[in-house]
PDB file of N, CA and C in Angstrom:
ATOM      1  N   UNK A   1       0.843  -1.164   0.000  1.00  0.00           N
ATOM      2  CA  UNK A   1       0.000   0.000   0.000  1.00  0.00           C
ATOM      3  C   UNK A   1       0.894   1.234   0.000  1.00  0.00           C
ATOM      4  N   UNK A   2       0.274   2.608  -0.530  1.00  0.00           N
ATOM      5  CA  UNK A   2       1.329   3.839  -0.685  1.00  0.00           C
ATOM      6  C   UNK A   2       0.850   4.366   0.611  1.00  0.00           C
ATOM      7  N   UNK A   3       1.915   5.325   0.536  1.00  0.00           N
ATOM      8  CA  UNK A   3       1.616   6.102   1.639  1.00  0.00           C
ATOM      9  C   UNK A   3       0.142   6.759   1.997  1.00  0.00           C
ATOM     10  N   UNK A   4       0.086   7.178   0.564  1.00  0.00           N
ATOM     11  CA  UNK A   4      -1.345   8.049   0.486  1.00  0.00           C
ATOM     12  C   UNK A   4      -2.474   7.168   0.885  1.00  0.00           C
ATOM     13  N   UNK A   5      -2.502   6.069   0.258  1.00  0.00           N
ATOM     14  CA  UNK A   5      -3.661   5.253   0.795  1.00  0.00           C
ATOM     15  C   UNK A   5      -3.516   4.774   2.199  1.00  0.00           C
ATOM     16  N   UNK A   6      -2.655   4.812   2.733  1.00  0.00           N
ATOM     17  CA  UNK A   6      -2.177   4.697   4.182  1.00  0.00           C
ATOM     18  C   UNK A   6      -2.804   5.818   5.055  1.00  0.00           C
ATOM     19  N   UNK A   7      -2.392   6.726   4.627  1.00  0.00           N
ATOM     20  CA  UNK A   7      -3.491   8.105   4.838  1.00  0.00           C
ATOM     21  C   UNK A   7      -4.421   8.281   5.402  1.00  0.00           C
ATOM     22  N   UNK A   8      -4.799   7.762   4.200  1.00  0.00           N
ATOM     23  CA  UNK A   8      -6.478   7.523   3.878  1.00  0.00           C
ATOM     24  C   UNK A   8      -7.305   7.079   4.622  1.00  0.00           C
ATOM     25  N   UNK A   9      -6.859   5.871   4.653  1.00  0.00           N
ATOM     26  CA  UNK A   9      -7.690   5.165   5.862  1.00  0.00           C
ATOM     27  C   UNK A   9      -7.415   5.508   7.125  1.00  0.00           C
ATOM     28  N   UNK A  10      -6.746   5.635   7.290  1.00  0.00           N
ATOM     29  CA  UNK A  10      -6.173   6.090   9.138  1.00  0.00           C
ATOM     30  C   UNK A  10      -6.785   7.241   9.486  1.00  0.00           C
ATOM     31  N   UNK A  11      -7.220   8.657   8.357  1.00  0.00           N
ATOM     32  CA  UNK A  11      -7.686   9.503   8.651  1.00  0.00           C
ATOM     33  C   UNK A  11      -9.371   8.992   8.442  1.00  0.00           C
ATOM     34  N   UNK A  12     -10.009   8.109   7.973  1.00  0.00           N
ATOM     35  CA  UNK A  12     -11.287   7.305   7.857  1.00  0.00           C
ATOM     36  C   UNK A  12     -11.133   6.775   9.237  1.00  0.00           C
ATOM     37  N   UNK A  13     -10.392   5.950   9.937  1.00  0.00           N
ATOM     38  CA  UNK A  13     -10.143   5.427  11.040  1.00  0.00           C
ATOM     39  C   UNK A  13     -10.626   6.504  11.819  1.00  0.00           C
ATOM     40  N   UNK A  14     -10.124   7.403  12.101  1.00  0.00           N
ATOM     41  CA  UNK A  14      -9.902   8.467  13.108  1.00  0.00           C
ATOM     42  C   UNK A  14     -11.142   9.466  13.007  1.00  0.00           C
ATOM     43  N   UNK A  15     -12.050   9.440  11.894  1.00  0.00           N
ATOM     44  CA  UNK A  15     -13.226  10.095  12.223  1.00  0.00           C
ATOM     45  C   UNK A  15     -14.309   9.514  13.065  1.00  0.00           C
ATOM     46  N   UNK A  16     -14.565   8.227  12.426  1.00  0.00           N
ATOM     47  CA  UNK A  16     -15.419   7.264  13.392  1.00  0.00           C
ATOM     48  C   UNK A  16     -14.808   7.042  14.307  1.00  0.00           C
ATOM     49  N   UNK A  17     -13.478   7.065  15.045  1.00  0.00           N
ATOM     50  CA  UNK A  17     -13.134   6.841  16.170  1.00  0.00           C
ATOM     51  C   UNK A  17     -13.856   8.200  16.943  1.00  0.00           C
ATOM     52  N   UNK A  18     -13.414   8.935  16.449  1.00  0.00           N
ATOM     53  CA  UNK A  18     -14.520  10.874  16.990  1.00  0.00           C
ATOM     54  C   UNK A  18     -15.741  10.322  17.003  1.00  0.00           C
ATOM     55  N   UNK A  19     -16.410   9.968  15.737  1.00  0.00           N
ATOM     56  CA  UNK A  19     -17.963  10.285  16.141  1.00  0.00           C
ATOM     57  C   UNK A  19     -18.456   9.042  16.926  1.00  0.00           C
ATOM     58  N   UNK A  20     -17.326   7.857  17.149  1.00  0.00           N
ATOM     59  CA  UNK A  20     -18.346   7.298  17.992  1.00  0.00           C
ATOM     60  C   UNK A  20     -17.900   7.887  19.397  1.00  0.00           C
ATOM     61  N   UNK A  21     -17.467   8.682  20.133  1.00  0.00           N
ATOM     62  CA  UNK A  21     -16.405   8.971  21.230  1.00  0.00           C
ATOM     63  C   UNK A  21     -17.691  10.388  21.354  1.00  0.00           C
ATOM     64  N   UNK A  22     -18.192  11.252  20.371  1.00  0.00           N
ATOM     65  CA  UNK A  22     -18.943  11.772  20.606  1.00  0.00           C
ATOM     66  C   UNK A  22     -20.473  11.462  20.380  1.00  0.00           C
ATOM     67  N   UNK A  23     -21.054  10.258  20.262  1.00  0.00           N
ATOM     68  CA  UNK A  23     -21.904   9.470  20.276  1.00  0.00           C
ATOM     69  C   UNK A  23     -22.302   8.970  21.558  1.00  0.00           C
ATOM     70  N   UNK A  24     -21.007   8.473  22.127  1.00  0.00           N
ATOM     71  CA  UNK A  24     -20.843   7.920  23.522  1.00  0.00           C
ATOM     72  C   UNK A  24     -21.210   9.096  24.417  1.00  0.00           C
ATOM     73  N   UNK A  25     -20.626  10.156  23.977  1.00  0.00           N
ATOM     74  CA  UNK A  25     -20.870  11.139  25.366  1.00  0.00           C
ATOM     75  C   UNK A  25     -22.100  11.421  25.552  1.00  0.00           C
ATOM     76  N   UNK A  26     -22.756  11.994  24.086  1.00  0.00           N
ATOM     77  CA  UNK A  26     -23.808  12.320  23.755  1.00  0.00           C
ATOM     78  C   UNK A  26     -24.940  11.266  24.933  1.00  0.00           C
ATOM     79  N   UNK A  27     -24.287  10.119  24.438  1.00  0.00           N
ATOM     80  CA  UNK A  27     -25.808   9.139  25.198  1.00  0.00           C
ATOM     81  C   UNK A  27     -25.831   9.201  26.728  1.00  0.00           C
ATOM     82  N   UNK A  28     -24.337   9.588  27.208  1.00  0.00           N
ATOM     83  CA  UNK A  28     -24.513   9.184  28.513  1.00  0.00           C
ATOM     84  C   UNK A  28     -24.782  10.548  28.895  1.00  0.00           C
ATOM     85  N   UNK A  29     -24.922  11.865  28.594  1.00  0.00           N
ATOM     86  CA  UNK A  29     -25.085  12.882  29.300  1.00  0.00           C
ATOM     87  C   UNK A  29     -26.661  12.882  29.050  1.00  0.00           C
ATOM     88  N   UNK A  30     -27.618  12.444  27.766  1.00  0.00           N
ATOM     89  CA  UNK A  30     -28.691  12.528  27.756  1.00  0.00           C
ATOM     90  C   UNK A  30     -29.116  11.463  28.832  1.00  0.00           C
ATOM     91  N   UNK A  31     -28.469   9.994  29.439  1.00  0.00           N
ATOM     92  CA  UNK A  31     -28.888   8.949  30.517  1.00  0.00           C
ATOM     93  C   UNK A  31     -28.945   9.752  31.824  1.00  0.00           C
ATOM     94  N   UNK A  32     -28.297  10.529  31.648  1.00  0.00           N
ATOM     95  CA  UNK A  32     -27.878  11.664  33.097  1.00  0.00           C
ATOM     96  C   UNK A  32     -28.513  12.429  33.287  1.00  0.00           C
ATOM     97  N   UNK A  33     -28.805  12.590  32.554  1.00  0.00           N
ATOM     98  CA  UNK A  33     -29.598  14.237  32.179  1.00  0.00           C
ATOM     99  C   UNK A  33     -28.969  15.373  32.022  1.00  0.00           C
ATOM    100  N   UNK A  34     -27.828  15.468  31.748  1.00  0.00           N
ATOM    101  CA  UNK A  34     -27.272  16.297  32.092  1.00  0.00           C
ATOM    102  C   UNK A  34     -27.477  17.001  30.236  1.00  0.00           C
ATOM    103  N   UNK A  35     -28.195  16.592  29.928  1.00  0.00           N
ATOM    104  CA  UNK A  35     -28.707  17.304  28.257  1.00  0.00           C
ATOM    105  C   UNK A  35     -29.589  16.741  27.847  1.00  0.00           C
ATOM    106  N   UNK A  36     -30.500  17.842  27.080  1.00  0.00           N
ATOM    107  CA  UNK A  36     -31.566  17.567  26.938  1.00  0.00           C
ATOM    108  C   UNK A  36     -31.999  16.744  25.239  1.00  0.00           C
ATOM    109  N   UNK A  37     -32.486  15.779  25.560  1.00  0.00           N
ATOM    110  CA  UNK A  37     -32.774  14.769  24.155  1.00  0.00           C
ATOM    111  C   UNK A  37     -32.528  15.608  23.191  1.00  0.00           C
ATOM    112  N   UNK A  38     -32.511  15.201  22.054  1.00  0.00           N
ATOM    113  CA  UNK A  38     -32.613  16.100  20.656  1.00  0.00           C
ATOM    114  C   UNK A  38     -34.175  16.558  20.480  1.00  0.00           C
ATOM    115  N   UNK A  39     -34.541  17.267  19.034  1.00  0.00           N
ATOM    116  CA  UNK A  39     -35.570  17.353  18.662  1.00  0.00           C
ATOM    117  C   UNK A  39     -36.747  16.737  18.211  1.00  0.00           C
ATOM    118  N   UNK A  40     -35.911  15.409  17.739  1.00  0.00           N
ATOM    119  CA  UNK A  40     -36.808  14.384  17.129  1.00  0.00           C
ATOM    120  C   UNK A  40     -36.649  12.877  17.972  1.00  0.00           C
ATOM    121  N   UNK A  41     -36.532  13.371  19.435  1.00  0.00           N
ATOM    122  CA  UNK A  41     -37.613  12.832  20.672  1.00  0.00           C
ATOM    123  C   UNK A  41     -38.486  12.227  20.524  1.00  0.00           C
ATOM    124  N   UNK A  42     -39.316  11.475  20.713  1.00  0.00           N
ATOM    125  CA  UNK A  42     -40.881  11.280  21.203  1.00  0.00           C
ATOM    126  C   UNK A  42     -41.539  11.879  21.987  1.00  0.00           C
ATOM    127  N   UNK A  43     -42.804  12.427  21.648  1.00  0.00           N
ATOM    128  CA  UNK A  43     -43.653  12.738  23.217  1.00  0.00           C
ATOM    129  C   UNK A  43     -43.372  12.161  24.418  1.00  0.00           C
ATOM    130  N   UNK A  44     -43.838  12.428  25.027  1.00  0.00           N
ATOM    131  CA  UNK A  44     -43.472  11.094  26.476  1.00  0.00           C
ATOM    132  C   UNK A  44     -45.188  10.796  26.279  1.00  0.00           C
ATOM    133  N   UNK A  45     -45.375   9.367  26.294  1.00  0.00           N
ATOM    134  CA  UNK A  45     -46.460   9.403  26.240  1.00  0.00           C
ATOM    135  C   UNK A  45     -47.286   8.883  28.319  1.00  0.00           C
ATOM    136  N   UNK A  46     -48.620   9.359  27.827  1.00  0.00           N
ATOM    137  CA  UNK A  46     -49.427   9.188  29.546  1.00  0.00           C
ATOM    138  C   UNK A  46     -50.137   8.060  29.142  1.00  0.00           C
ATOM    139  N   UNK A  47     -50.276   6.619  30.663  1.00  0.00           N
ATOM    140  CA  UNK A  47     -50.592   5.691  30.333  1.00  0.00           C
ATOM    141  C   UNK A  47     -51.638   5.865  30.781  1.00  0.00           C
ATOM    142  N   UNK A  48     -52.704   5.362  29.741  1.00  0.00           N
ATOM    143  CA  UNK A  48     -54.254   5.621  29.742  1.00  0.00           C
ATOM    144  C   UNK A  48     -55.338   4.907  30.706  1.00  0.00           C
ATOM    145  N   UNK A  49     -55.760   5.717  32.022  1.00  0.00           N
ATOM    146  CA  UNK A  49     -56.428   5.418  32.975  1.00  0.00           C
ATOM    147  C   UNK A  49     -57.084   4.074  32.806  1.00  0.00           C
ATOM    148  N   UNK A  50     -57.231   3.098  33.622  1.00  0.00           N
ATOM    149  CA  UNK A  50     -58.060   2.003  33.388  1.00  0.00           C
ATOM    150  C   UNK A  50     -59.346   1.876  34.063  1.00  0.00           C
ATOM    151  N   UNK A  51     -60.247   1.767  33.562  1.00  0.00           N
ATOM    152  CA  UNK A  51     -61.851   1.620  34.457  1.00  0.00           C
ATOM    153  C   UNK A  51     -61.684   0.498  35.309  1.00  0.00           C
ATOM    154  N   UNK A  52     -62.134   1.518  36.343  1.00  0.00           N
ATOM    155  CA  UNK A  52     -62.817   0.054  37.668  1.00  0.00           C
ATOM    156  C   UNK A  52     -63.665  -0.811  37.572  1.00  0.00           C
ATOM    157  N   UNK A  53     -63.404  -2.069  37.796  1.00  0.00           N
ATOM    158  CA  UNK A  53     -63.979  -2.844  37.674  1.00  0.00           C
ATOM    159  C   UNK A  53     -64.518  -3.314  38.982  1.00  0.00           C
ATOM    160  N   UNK A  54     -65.755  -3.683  39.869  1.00  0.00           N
ATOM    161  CA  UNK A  54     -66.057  -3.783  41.014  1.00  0.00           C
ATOM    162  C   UNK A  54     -66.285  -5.550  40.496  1.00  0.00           C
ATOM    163  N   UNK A  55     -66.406  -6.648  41.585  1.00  0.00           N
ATOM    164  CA  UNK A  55     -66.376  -7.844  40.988  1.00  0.00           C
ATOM    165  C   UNK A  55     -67.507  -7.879  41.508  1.00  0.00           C
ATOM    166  N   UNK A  56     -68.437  -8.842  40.661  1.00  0.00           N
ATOM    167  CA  UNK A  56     -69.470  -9.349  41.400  1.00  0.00           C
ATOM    168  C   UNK A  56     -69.711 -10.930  41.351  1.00  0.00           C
ATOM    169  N   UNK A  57     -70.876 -11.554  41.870  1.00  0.00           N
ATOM    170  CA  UNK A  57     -70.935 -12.938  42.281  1.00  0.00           C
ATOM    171  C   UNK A  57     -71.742 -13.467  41.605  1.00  0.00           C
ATOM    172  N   UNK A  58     -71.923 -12.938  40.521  1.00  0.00           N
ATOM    173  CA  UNK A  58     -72.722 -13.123  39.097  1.00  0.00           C
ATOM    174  C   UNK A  58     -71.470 -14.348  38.247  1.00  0.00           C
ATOM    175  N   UNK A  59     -71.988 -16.043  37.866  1.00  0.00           N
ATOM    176  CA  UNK A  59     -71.070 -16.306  37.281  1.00  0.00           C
ATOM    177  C   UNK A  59     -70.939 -15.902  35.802  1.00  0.00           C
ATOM    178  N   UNK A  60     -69.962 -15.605  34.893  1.00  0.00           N
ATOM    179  CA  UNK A  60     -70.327 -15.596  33.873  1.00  0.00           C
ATOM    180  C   UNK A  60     -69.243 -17.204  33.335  1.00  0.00           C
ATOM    181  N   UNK A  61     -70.277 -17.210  31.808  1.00  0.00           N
ATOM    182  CA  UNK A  61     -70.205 -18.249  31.268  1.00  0.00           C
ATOM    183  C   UNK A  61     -69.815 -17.732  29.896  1.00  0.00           C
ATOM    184  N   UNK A  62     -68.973 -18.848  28.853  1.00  0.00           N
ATOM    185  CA  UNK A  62     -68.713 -18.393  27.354  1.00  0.00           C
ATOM    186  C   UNK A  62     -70.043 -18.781  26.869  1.00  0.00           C
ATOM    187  N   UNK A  63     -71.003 -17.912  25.777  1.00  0.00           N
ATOM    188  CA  UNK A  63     -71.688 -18.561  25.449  1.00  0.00           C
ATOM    189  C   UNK A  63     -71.379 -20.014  24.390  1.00  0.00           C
ATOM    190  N   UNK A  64     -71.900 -21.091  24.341  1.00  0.00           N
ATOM    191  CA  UNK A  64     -71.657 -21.884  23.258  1.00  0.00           C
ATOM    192  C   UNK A  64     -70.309 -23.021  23.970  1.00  0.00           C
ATOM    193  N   UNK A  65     -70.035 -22.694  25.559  1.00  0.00           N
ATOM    194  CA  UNK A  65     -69.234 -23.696  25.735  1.00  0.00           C
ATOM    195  C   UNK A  65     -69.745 -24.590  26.604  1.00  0.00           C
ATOM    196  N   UNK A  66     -71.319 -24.606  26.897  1.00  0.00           N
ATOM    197  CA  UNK A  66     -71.407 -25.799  27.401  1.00  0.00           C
ATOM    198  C   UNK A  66     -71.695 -26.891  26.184  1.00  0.00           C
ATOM    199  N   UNK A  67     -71.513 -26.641  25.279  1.00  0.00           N
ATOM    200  CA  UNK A  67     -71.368 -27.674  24.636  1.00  0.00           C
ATOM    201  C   UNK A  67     -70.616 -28.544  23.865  1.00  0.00           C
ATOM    202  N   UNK A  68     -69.387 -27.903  24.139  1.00  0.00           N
ATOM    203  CA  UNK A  68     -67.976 -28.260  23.990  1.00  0.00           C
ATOM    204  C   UNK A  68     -67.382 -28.999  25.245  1.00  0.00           C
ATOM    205  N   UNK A  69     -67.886 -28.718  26.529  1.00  0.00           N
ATOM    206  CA  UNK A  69     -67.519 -29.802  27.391  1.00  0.00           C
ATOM    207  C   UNK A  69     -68.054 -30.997  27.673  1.00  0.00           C
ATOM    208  N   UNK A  70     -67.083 -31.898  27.632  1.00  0.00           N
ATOM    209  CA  UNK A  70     -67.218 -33.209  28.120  1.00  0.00           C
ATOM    210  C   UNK A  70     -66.761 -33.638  29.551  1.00  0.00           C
ATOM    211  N   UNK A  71     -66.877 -34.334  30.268  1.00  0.00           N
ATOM    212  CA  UNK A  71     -67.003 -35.484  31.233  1.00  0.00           C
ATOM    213  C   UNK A  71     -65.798 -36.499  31.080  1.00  0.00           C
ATOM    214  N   UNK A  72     -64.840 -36.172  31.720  1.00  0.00           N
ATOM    215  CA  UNK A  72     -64.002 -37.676  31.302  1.00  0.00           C
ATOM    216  C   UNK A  72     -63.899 -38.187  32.749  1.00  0.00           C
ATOM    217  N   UNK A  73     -63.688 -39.492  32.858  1.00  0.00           N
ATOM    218  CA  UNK A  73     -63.723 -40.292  34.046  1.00  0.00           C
ATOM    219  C   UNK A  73     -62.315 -40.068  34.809  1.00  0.00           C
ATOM    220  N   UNK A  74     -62.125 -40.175  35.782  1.00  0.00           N
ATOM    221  CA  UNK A  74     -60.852 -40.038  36.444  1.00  0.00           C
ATOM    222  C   UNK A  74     -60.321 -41.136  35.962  1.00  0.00           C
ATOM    223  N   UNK A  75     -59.033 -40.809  36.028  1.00  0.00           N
ATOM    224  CA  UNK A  75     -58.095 -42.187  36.932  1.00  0.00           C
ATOM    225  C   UNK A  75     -58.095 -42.750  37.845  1.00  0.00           C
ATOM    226  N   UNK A  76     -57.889 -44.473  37.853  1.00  0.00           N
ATOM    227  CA  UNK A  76     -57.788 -44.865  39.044  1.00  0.00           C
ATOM    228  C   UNK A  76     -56.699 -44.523  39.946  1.00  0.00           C
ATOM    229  N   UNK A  77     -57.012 -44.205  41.233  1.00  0.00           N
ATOM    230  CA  UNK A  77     -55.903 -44.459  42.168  1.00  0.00           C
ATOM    231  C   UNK A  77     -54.761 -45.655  42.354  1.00  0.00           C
ATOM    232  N   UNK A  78     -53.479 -45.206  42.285  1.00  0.00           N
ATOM    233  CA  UNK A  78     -52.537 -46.345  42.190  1.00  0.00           C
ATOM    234  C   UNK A  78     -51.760 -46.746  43.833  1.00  0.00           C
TER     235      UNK A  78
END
């Protein structure tokens, strides 16, 4: 290889060695907080209230499955 292409790459080397070195910082000061996300963030989203449910002593049933069950006999005891 020439010099120049020797260069080349080493100075290719040495940028991604930067941007991941400022990638890295980037993430851990946004984990910190110590900076604020970029622009193209997400909302934060709000998790959507759930209705109360009070239980009652009403059984419910699937319709259409009592007739899908069967009766099978036990096993004997060994």
């Amino acid at each position: 290889m020439s010099r120049g292409t020797s260069c080349l790459f080493n100075l290719i080397t040495l940028v991604f060695v930067v941007l991941t070195v400022v990638v890295i910082a980037g993430a851990v000061a946004i984990a910190t907080d110590a900076m604020e996300p970029p622009f193209l963030a997400p909302d934060p989203t709000l998790v959507p209230p759930t209705a109360a449910v009070i239980p009652t002593l009403t059984p419910s049933t699937v319709p259409g499955a009592e007739e899908t069950l069967t009766l099978t006999p036990e096993a004997p005891a060994q």
